[in-house]
C-alpha atoms as a PDB file:
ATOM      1  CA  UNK A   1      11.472  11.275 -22.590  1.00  0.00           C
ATOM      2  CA  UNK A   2       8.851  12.880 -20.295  1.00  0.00           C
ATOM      3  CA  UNK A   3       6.171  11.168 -19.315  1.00  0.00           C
ATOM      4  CA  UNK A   4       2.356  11.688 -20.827  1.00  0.00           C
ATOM      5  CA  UNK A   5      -0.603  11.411 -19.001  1.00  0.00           C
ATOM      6  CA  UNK A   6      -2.745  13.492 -21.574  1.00  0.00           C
ATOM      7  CA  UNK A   7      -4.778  10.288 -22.114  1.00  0.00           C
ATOM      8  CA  UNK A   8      -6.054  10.290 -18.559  1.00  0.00           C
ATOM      9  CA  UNK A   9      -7.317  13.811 -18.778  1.00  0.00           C
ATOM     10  CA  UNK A  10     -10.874  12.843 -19.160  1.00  0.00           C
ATOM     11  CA  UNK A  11     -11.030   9.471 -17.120  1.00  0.00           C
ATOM     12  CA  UNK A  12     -12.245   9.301 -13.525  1.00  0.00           C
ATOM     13  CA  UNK A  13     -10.249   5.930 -12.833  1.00  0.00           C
ATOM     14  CA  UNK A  14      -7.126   4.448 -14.070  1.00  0.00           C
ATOM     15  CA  UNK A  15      -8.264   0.533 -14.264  1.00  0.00           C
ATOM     16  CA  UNK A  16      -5.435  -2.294 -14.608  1.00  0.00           C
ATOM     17  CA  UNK A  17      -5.925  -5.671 -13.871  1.00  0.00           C
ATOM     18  CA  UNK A  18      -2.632  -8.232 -13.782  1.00  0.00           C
ATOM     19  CA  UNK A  19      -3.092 -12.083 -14.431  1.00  0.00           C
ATOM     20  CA  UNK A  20      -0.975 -13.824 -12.329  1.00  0.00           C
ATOM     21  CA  UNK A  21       0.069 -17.591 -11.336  1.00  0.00           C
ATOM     22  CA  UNK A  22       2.598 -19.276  -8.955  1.00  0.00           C
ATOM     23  CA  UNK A  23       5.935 -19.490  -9.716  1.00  0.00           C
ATOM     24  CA  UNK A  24       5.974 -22.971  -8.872  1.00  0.00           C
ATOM     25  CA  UNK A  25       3.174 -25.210  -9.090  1.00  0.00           C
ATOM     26  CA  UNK A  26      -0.599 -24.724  -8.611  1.00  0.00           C
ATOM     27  CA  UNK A  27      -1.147 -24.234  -5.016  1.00  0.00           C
ATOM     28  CA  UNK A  28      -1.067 -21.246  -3.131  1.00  0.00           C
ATOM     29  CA  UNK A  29      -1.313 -19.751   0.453  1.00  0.00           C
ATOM     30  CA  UNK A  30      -4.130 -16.761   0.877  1.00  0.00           C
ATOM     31  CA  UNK A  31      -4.324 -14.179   3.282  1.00  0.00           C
ATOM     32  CA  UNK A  32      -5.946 -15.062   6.239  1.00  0.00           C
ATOM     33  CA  UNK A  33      -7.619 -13.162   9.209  1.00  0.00           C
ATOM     34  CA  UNK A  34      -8.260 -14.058  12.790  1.00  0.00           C
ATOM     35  CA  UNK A  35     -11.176 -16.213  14.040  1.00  0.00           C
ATOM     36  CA  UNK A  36     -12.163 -16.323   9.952  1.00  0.00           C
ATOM     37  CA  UNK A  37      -9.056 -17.702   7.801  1.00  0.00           C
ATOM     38  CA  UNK A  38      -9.272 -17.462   4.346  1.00  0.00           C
ATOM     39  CA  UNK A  39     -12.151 -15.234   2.993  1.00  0.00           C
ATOM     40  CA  UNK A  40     -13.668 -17.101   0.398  1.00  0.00           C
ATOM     41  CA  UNK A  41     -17.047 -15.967  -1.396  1.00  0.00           C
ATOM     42  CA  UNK A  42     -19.345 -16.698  -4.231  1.00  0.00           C
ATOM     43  CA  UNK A  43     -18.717 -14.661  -7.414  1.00  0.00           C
ATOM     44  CA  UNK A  44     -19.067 -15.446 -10.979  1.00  0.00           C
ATOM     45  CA  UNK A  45     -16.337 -16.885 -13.794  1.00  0.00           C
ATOM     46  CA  UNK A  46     -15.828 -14.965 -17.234  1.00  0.00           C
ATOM     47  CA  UNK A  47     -18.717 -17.081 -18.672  1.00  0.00           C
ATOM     48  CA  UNK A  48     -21.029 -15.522 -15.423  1.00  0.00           C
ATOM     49  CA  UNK A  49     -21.323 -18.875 -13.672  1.00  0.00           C
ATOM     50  CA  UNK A  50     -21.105 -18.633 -10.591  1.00  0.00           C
ATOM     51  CA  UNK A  51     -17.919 -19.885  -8.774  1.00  0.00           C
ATOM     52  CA  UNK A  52     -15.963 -20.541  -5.811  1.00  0.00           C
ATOM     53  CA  UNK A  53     -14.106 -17.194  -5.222  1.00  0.00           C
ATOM     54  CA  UNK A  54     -11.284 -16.291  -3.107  1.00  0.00           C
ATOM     55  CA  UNK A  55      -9.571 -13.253  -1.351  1.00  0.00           C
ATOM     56  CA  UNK A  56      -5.982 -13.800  -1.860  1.00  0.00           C
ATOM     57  CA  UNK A  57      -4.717 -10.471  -0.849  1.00  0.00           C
ATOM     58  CA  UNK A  58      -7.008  -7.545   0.845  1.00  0.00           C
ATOM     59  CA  UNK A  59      -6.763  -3.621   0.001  1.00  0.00           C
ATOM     60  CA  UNK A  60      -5.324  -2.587   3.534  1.00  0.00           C
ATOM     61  CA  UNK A  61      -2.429  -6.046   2.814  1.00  0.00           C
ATOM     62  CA  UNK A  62      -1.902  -4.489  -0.734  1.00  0.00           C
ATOM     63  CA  UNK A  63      -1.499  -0.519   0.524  1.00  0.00           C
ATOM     64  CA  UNK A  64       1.003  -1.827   2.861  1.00  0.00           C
ATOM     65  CA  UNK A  65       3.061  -3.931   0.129  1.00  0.00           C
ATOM     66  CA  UNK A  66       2.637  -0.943  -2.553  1.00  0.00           C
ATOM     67  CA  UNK A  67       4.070   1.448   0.456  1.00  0.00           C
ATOM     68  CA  UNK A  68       7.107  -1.183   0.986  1.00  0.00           C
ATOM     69  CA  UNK A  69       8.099  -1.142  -2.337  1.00  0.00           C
ATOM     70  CA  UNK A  70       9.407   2.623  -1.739  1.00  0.00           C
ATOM     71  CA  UNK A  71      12.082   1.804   0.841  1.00  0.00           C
ATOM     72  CA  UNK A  72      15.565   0.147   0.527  1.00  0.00           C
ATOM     73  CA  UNK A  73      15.793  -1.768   3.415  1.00  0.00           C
ATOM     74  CA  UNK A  74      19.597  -2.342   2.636  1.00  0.00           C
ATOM     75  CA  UNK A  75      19.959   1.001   2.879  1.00  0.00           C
ATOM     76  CA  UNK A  76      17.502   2.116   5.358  1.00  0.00           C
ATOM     77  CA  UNK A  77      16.106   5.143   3.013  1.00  0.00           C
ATOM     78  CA  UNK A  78      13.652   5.304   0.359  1.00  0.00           C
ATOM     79  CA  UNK A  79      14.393   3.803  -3.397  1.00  0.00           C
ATOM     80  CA  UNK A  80      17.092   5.934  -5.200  1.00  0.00           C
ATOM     81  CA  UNK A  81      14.234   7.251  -7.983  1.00  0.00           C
ATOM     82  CA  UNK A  82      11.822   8.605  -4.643  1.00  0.00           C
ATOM     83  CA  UNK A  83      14.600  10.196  -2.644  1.00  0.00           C
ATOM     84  CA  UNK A  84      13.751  14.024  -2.519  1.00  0.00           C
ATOM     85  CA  UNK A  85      10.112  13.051  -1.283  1.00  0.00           C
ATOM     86  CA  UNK A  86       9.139  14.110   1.838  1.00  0.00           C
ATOM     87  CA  UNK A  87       8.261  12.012   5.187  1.00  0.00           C
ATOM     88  CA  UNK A  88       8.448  11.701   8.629  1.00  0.00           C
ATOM     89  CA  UNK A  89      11.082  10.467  10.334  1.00  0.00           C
ATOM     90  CA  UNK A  90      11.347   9.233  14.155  1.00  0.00           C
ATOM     91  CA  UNK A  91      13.908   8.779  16.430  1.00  0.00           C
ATOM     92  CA  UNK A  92      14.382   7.980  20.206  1.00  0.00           C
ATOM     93  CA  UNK A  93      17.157   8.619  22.407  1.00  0.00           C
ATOM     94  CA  UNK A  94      18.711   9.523  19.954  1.00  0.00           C
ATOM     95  CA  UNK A  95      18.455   6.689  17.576  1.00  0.00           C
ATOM     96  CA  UNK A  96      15.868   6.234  14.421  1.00  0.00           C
ATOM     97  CA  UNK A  97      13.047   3.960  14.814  1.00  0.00           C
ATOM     98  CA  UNK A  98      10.527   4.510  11.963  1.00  0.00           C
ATOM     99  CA  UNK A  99       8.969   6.909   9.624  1.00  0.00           C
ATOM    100  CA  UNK A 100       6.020   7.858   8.349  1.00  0.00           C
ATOM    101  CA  UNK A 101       6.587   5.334   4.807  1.00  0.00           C
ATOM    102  CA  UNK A 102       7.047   2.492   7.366  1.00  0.00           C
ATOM    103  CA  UNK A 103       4.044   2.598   9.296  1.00  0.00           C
ATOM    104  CA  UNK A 104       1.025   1.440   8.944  1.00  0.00           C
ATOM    105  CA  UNK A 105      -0.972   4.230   9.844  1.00  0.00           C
ATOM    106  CA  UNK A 106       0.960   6.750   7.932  1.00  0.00           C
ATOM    107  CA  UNK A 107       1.205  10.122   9.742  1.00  0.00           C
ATOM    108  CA  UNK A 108      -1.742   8.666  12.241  1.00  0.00           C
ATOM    109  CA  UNK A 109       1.378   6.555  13.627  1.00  0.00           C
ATOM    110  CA  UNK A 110       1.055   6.673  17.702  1.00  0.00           C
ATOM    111  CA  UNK A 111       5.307   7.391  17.319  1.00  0.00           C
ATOM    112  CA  UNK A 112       4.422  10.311  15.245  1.00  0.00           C
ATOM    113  CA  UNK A 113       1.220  11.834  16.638  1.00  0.00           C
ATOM    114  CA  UNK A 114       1.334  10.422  20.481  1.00  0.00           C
ATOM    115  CA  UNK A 115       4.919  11.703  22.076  1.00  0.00           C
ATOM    116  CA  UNK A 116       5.083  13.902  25.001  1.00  0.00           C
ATOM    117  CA  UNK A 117       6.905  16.059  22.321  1.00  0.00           C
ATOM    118  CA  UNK A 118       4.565  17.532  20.154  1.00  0.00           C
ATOM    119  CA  UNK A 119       6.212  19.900  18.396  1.00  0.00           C
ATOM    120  CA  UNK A 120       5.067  18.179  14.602  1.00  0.00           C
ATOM    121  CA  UNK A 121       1.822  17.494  16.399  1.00  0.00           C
ATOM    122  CA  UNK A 122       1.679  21.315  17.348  1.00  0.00           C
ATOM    123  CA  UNK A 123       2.816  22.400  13.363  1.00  0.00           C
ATOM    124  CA  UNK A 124      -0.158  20.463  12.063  1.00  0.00           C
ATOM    125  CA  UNK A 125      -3.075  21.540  14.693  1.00  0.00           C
ATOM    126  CA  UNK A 126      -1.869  25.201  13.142  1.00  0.00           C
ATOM    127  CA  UNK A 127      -1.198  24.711   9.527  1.00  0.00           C
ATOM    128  CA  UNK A 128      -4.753  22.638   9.678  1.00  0.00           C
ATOM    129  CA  UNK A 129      -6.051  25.164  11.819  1.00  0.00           C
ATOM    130  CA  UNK A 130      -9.607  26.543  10.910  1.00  0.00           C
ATOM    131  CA  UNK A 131     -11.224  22.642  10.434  1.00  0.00           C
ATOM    132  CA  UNK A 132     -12.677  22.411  13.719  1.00  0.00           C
ATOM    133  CA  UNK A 133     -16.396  23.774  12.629  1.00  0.00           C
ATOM    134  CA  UNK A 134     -18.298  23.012   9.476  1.00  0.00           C
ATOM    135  CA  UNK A 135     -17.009  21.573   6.130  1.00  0.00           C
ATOM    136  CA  UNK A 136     -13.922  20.001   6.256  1.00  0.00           C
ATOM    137  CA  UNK A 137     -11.549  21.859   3.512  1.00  0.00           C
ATOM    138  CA  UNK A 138     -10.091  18.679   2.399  1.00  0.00           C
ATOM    139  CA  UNK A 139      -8.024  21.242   0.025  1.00  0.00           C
ATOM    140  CA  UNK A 140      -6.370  22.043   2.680  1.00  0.00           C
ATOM    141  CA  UNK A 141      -5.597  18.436   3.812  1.00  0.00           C
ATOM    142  CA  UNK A 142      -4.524  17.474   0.910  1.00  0.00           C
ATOM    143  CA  UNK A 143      -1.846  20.264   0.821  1.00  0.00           C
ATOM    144  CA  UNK A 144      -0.758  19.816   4.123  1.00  0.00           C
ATOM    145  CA  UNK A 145      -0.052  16.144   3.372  1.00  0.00           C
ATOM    146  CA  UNK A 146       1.805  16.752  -0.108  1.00  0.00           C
ATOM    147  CA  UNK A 147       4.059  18.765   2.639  1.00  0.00           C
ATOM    148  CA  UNK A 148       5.133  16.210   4.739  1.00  0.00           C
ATOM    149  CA  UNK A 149       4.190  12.915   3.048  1.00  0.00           C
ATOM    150  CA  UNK A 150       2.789  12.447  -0.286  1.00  0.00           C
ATOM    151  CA  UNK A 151       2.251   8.387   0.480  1.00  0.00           C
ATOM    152  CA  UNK A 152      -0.084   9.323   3.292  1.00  0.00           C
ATOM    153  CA  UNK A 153      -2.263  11.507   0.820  1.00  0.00           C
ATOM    154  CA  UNK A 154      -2.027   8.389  -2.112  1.00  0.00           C
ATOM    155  CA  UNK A 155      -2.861   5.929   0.248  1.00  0.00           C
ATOM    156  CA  UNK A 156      -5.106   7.424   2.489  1.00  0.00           C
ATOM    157  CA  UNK A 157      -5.195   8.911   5.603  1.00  0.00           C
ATOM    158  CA  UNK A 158      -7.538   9.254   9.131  1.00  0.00           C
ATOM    159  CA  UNK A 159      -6.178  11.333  11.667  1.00  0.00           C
ATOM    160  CA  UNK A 160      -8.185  10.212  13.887  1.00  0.00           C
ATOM    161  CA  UNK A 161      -6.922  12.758  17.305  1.00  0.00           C
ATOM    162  CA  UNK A 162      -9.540  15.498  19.029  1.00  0.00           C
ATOM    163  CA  UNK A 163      -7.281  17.828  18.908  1.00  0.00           C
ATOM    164  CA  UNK A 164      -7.003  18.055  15.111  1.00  0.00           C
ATOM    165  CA  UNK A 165      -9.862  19.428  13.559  1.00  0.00           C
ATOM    166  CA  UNK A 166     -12.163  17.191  16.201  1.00  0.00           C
ATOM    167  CA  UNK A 167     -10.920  13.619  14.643  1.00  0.00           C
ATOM    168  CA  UNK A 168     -12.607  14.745  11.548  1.00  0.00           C
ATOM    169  CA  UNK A 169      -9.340  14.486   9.239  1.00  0.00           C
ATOM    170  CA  UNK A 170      -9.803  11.681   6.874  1.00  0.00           C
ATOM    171  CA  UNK A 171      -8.795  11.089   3.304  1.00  0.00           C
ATOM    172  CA  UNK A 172      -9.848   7.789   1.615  1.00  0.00           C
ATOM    173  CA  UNK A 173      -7.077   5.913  -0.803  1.00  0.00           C
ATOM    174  CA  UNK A 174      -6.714   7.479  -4.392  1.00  0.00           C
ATOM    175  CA  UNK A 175      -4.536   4.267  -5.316  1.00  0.00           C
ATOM    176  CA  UNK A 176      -5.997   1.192  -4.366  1.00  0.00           C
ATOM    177  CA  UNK A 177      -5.618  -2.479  -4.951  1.00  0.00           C
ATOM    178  CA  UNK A 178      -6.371  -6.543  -3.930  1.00  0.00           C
ATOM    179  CA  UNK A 179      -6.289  -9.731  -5.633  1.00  0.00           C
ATOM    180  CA  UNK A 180      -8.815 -12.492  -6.282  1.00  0.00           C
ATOM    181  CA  UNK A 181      -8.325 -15.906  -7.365  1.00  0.00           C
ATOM    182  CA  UNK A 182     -11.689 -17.291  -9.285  1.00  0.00           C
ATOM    183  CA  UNK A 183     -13.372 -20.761  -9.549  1.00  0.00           C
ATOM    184  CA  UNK A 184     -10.820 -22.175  -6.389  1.00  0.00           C
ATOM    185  CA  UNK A 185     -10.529 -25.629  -5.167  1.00  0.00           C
ATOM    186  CA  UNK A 186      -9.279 -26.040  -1.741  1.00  0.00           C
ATOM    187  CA  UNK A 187      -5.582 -28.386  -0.913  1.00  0.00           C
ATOM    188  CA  UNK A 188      -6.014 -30.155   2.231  1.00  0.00           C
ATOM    189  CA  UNK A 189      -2.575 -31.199   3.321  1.00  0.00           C
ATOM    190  CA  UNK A 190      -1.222 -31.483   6.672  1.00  0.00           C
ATOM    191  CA  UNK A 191       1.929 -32.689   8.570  1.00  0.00           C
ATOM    192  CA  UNK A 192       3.163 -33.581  11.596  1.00  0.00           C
ATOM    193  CA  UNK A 193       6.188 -31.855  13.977  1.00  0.00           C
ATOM    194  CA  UNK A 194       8.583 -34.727  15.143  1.00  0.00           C
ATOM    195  CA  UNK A 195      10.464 -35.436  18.449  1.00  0.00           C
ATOM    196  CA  UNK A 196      12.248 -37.803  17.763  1.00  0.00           C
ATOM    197  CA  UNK A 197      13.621 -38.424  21.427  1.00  0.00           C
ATOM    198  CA  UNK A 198      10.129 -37.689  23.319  1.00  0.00           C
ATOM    199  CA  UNK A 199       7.269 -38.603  21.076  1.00  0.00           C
ATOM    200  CA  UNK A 200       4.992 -38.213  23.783  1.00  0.00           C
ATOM    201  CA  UNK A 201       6.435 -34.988  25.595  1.00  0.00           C
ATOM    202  CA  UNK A 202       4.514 -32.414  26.687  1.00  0.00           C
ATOM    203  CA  UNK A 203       2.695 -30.548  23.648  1.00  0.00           C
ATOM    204  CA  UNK A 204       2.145 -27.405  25.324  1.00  0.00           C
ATOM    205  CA  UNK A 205       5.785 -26.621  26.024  1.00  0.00           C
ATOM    206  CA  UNK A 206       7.049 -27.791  22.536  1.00  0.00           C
ATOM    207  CA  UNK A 207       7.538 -31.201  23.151  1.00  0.00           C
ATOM    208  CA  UNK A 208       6.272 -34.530  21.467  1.00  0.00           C
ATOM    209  CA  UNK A 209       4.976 -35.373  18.458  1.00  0.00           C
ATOM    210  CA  UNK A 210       1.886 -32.491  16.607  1.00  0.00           C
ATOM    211  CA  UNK A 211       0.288 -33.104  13.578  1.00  0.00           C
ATOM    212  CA  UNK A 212      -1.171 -29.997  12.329  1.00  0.00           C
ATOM    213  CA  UNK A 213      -3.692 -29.634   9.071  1.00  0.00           C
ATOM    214  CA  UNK A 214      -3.243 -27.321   6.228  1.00  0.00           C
ATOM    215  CA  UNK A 215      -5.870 -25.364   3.787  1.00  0.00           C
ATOM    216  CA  UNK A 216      -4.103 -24.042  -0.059  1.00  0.00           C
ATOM    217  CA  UNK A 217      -5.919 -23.543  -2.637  1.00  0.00           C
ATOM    218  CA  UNK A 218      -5.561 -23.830  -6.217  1.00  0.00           C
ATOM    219  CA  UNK A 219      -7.275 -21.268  -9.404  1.00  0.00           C
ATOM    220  CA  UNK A 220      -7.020 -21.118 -12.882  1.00  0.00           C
ATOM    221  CA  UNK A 221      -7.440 -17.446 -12.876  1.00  0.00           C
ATOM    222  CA  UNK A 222      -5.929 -15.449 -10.524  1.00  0.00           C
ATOM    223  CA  UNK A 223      -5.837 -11.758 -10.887  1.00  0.00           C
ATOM    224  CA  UNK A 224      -4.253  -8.428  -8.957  1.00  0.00           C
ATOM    225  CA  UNK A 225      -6.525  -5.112  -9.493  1.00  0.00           C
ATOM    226  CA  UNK A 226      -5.486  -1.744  -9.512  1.00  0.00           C
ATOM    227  CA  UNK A 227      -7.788   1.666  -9.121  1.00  0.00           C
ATOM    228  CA  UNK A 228      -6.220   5.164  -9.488  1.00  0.00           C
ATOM    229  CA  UNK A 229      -8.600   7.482  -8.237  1.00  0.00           C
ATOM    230  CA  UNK A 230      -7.628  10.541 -10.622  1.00  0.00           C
ATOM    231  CA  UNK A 231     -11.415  12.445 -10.009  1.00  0.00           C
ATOM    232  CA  UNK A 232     -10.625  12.007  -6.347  1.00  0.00           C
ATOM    233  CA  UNK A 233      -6.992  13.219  -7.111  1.00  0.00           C
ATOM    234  CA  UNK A 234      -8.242  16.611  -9.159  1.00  0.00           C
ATOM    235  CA  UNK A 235     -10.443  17.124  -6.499  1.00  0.00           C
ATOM    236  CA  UNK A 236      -7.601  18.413  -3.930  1.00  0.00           C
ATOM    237  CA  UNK A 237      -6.752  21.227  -6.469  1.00  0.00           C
ATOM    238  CA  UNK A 238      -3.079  20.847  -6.002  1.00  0.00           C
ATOM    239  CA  UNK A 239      -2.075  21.821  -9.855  1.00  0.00           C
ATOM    240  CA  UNK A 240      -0.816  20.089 -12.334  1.00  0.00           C
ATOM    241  CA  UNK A 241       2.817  19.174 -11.557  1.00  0.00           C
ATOM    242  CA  UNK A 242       1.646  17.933  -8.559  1.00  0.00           C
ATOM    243  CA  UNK A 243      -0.916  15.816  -9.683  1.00  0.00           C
ATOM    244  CA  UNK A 244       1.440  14.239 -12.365  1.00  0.00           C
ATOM    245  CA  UNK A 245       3.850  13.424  -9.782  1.00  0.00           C
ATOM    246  CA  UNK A 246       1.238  11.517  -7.775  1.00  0.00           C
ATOM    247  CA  UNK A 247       0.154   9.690 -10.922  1.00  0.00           C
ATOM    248  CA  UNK A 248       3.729   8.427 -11.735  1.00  0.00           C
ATOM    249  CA  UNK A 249       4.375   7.969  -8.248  1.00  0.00           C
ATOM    250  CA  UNK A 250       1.009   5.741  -7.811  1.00  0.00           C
ATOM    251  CA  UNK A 251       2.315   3.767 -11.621  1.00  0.00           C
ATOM    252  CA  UNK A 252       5.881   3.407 -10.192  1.00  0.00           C
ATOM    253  CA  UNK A 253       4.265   1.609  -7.064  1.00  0.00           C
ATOM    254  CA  UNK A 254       2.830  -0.992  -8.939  1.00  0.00           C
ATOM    255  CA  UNK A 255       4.891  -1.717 -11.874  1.00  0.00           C
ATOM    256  CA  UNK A 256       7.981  -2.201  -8.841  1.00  0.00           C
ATOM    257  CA  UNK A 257       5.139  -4.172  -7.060  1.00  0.00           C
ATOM    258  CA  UNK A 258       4.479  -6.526  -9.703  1.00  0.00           C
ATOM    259  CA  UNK A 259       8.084  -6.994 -10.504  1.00  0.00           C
ATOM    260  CA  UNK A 260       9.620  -7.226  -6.700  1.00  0.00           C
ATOM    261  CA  UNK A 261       6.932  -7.728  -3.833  1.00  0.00           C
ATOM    262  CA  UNK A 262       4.985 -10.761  -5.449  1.00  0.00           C
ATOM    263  CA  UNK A 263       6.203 -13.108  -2.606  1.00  0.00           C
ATOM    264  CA  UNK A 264       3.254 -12.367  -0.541  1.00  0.00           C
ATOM    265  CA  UNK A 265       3.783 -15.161   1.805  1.00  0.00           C
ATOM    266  CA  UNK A 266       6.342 -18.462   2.204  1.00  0.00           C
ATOM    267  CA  UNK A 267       3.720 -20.630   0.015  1.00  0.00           C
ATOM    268  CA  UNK A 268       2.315 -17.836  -2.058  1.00  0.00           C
ATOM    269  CA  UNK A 269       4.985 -16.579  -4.615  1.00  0.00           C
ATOM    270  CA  UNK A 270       3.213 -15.577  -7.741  1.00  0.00           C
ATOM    271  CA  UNK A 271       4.371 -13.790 -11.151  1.00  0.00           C
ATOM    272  CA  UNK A 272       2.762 -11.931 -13.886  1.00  0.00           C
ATOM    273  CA  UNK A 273       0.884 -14.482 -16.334  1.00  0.00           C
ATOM    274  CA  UNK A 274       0.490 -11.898 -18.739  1.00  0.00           C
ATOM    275  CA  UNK A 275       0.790  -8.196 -19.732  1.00  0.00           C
ATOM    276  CA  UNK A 276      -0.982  -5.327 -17.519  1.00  0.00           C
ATOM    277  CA  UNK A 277      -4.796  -4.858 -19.197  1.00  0.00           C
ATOM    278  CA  UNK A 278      -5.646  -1.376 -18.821  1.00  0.00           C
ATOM    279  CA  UNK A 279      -9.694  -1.742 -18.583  1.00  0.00           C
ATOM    280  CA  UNK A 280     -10.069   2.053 -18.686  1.00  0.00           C
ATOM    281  CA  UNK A 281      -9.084   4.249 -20.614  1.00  0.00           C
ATOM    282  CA  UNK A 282      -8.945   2.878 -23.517  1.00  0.00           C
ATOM    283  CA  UNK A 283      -5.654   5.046 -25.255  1.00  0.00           C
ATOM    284  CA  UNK A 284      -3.323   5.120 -22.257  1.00  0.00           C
ATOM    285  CA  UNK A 285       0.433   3.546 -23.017  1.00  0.00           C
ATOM    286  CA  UNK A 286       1.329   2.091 -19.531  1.00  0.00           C
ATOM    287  CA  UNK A 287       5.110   3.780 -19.007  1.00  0.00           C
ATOM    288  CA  UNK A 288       7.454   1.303 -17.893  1.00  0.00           C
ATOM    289  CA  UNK A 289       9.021   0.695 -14.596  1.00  0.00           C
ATOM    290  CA  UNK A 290      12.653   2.281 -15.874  1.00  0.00           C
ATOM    291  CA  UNK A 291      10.634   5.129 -17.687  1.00  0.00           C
ATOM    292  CA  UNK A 292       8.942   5.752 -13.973  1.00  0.00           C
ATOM    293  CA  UNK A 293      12.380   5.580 -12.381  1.00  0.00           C
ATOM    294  CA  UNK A 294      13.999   8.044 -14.327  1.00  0.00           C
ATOM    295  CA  UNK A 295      11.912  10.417 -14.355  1.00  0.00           C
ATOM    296  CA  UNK A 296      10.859  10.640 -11.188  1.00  0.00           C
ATOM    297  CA  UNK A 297      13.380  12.863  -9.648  1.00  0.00           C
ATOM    298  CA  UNK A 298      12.870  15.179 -12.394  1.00  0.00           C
ATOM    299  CA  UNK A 299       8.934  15.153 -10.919  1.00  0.00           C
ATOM    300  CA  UNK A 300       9.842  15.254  -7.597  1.00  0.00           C
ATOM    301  CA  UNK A 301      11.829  18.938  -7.650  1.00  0.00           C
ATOM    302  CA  UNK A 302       9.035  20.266  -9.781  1.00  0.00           C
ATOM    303  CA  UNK A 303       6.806  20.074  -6.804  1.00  0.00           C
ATOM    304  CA  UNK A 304       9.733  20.984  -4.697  1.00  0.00           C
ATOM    305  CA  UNK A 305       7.762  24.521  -3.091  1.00  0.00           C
ATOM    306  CA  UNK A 306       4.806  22.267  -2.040  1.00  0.00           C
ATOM    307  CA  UNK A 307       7.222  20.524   0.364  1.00  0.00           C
ATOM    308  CA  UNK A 308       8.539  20.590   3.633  1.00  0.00           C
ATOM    309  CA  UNK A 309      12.362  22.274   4.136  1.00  0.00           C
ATOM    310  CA  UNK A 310      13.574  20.193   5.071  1.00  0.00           C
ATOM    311  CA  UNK A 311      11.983  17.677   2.797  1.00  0.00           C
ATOM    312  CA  UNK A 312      12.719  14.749   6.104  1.00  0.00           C
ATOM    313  CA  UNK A 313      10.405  16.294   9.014  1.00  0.00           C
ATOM    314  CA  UNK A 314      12.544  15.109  12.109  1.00  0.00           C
ATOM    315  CA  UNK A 315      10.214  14.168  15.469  1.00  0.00           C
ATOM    316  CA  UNK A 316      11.174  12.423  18.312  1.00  0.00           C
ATOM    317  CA  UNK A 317       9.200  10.145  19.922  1.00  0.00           C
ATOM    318  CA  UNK A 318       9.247  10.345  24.190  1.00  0.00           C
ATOM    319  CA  UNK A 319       6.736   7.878  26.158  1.00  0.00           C
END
């Protein structure tokens, strides 16, 4: 069965939202960020009190966990259903160190962009030749990155080098997602690292006795959100196989997401705590995660003449 996006055709966003829970009990571990820790703000419950809110995962955390879910890391190559999609790949001396679906900059990756060999970097400044002056033809960015790496054009891009168009070269996310845990209660815990031999050994080499404090939190609603930019996505003008492809692509991220990569951290392993609520538009019939699967080959060598040939873009990285 082939997949049917018809529904979308007049929507400017594709809106989910996920309820989720822990697997285990009620407590759970959010992201945190240096000099800051948890980012916890005041927003409003269902009933628009307002509440206790908390970040649990951030849009840059959530690109990178939607971007995992594409590579087999027993393998070391992308999922069987998204082989046939184009990347970069790096090696040095000889040997492969990352590609452009592994890092976190996408094709902005220093191992991609800053090596003394710059013959990819040398193919781009031409095919994106032309951008230096005036309005940036983000056409013609969006075409270039279908090319070599459809995740850097879903996810977003800023290639952020002189040399290409003047560091202008920037593409915000068309899929994008976080979570948010509503009406939290903070779970002060702590503990306390035994020596058993030296209690009172030196702290600062490992030694001794250290109690340490700990902040979880607990929510009755947690939820993840997902956006699909599909006005930003008919914008680039890059017809209509392509832009089906991307759709699926963006769906398959986030059904696998929700079914594999919900262990965001060692005390914050959550589930689905009900089905996927598509907020808008009202119509669409969310394909499952085998629906996406299979029929994403199919997708991918429709858009096969948009690609790179080779499909892997080899570079080697020299310091």
């Amino acid at each position: 069965m082939s997949l049917d996006f018809s529904a979308l055709d007049n929507s400017p966003r594709l809106l989910l939202e996920v309820p989720l829970k822990p697997v285990q009990g009620s407590r759970f571990q959010p992201t945190g960020f240096p000099d800051l820790g948890a980012a916890t703000f005041k927003g409003f419950n269902p009933d628009g009190e307002r509440v206790e809110c908390l970040l649990v995962e951030s849009a840059q955390s959530m690109a990178n966990r939607l971007e995992a879910v594409c590579w087999n890391e027993a393998e070391d190559k992308p999922v069987q259903s998204l082989r046939g999609m184009p990347y970069v790949e790096v090696s040095e001396n000889g040997k492969v160190i990352t590609n452009s679906l592994l890092e976190a900059h996408r094709l902005n990756s220093p191992y991609i962009l800053e090596s003394k060999d710059k013959t990819f970097f040398d193919t781009l400044k031409e095919e994106l030749g032309g951008l230096e002056v005036g309005r940036v033809d983000i056409r013609k960015l969006a075409e270039t990155l279908l090319k070599y790496d459809p995740n850097s054009l879903l996810h977003g891009i800023f290639l952020a080098k002189k040399d290409l168009a003047g560091g202008r070269l920037r593409l915000p996310r068309i899929l994008s997602s976080f979570i948010e845990a509503t009406d939290v209660e903070v779970v002060s815990s702590g503990g306390v690292k035994n020596d058993s031999h030296d209690p009172q050994g030196d702290t600062s080499k490992g030694f001794g006795n250290v109690p340490f404090h700990r902040e979880e939190y607990a929510s009755p609603s947690i939820k993840a959100y997902f956006n699909i930019d599909l006005a930003q996505l008919r914008g680039y003008g890059l017809g209509q196989d392509a832009e089906t492809l991307l759709i699926a692509i963006s769906l398959f991220k986030i059904q696998s997401f929700l079914q594999t990569g919900l262990r965001l951290r060692t005390a914050c392993d959550l589930e689905p705590a009900g089905d996927i609520v598509i907020k808008k538009p009202s119509g669409f019939n969310l394909p499952e995660l085998d629906e996406l699967e299979s029929s994403l080959p199919t997708l991918i060598e429709a858009v096969a003449d948009s690609f790179a040939d080779p499909r892997v873009t080899s570079v080697t990285y020299k310091k």
